[in-house]
Every structure is written in structure tokens, then in C-alpha cells.
Protein backbone atom coordinates (compact mmCIF):
# COMPACT_ATOMS: atom_id res chain seq x y z
CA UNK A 1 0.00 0.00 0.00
CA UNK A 2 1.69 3.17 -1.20
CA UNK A 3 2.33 6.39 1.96
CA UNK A 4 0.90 9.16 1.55
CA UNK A 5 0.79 12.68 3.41
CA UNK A 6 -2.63 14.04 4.86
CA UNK A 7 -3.00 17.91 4.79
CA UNK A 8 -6.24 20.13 5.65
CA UNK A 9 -6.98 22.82 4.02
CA UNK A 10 -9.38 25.75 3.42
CA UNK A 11 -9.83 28.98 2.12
CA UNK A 12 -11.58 32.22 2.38
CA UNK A 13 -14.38 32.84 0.08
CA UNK A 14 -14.51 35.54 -2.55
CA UNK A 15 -18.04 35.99 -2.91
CA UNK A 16 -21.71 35.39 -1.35
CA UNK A 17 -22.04 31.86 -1.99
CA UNK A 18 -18.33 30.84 -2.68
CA UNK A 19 -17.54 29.09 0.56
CA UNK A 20 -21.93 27.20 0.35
CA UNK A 21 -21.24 23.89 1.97
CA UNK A 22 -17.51 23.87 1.81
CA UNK A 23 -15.89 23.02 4.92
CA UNK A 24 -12.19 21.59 5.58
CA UNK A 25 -10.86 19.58 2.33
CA UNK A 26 -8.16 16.79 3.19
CA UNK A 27 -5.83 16.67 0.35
CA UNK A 28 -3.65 12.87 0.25
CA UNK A 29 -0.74 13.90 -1.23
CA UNK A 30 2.22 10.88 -2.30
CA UNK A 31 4.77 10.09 -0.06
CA UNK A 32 7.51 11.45 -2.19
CA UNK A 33 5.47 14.70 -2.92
CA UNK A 34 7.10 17.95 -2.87
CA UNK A 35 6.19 21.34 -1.69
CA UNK A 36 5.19 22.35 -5.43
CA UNK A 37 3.08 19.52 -5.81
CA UNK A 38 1.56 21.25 -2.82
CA UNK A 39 1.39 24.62 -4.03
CA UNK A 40 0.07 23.52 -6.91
CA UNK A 41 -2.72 21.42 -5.56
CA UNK A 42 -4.12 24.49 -3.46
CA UNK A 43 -4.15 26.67 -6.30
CA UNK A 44 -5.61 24.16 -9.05
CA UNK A 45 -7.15 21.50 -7.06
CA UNK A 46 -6.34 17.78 -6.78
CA UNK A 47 -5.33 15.20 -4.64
CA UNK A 48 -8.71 15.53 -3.23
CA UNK A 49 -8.74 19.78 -2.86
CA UNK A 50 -12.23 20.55 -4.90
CA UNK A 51 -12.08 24.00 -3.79
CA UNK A 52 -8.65 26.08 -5.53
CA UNK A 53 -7.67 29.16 -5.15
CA UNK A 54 -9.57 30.97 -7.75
CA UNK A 55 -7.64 33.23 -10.16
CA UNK A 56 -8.73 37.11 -8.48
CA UNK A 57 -6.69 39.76 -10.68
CA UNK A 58 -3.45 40.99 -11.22
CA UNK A 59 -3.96 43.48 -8.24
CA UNK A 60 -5.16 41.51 -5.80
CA UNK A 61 -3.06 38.49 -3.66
CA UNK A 62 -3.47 35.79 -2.20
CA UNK A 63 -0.95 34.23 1.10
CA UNK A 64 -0.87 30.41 1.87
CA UNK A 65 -0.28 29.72 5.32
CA UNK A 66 0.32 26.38 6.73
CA UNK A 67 1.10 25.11 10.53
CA UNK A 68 4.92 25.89 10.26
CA UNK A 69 4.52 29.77 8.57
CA UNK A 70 3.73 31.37 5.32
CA UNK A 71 4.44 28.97 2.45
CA UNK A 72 3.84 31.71 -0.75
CA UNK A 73 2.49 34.86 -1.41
CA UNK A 74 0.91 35.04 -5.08
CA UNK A 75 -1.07 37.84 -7.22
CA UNK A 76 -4.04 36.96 -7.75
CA UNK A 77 -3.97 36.07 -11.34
CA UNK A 78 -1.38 33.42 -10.19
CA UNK A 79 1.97 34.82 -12.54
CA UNK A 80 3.95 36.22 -9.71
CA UNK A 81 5.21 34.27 -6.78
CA UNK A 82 7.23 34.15 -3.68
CA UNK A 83 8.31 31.69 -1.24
CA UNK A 84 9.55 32.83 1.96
CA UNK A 85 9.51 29.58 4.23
CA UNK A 86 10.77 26.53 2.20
CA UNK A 87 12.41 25.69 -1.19
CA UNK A 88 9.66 24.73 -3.98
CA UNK A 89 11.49 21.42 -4.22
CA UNK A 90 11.58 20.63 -0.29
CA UNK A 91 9.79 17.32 -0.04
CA UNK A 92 6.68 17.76 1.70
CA UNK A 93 7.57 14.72 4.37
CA UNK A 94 10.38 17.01 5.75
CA UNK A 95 8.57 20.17 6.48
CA UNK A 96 5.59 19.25 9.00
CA UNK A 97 3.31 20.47 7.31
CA UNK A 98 -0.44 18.94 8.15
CA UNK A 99 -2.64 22.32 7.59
CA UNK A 100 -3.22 25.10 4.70
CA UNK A 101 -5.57 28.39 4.30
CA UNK A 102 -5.51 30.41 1.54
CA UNK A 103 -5.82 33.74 2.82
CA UNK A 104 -6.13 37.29 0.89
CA UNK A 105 -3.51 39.32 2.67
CA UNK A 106 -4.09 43.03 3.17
CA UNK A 107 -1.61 44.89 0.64
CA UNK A 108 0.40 46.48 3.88
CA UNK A 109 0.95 43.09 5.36
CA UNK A 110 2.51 41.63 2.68
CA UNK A 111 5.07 45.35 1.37
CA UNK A 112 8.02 43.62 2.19
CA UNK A 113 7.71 40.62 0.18
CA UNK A 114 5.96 42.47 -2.86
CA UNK A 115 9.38 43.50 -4.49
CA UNK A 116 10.50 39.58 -4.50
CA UNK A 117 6.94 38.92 -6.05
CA UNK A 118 7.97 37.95 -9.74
């Protein structure tokens, strides 16, 4: 039977009706998963996430936050990206994480990380 890794996650809504039934989606991702395989599950769903980050405009952003700190900090038309905890290529095993929320970050929370935003 193959290993996998079990991580929560959940997001805030957008708009009236966004979030209707949604509660906390566990995402099974492969033993040998990395943190991009991650990333990209919470922004375009899989491994059992029916509820991605929606694409919200250039001037908007979006932060993912897990249990062990910010993970990335995005626009929200998902071109421009920055990673401040881990390496995209850090296997997901070694990091601890177990929970994820995709959060909209106000713009003055996130001014010192918009210039490494590319």
C-alpha cells in the first residue's frame, strides 16, 4: 500500500455563496510529494482539494499559510510568486506540514515581500 501525506486545508471565500457547503478539504498527497506539488494542488485543485484558489486579478493576492509559517504569497492572477519559508522542491515529508488556508492578505501586510513577487 503506497504512503501518503494528509493535509487540511481551506480557504476564504470571494463571494456570497463561494464558501456554500464547503468546509475543511483533506488533500492525500504521495509520499515522495514535494512542496510544489503542494502549491500547486491548493491553487488548481487535486489530490482531493475541490475548492482552488480561484484566479482574483493581477492586483489583488493571495498568502498560503500552513502550521509551520507562510508557504507563498501570489497575485491573484497566479503569474507572480514568492516563497519565503521553504524551497519549492523541499519534499513535503520534511517540512511538517499537516494544515493550509488560503488567505487574501491586506496589501500592507505583505510590502516587504511584494518587491521579490515575480
Amino acid at each position: 500500500m503506497e504512503k501518503t501525506i494528509r493535509v487540511s486545508f481551506r480557504r476564504e471565500s470571494i463571494c456570497m455563496g463561494d464558501d456554500a457547503g464547503n468546509g475543511e478539504w483533506i488533500m492525500e498527497m504521495p509520499e515522495d510529494a514535494s512542496l510544489k506539488d503542494l502549491i500547486h494542488a491548493v491553487l488548481y485543485g487535486g489530490y482531493g482539494n475541490e475548492w482552488p484558489i480561484p484566479s482574483t486579478g493581477e492586483d489583488t493576492y493571495w498568502e498560503i499559510q500552513s502550521n509551520v509559517g507562510t508557504l507563498a504569497y501570489l497575485s491573484g492572477d497566479k503569474k507572480r510568486f514568492c516563497y519565503p519559508t521553504f524551497p519549492l522542491r523541499t519534499p513535503l515529508k520534511d517540512t511538517g506540514i499537516t494544515s493550509v488556508f488560503g488567505a487574501h492578505p491586506y496589501k500592507e501586510d505583505i510590502i516587504d515581500f511584494l518587491p521579490r513577487i515575480t
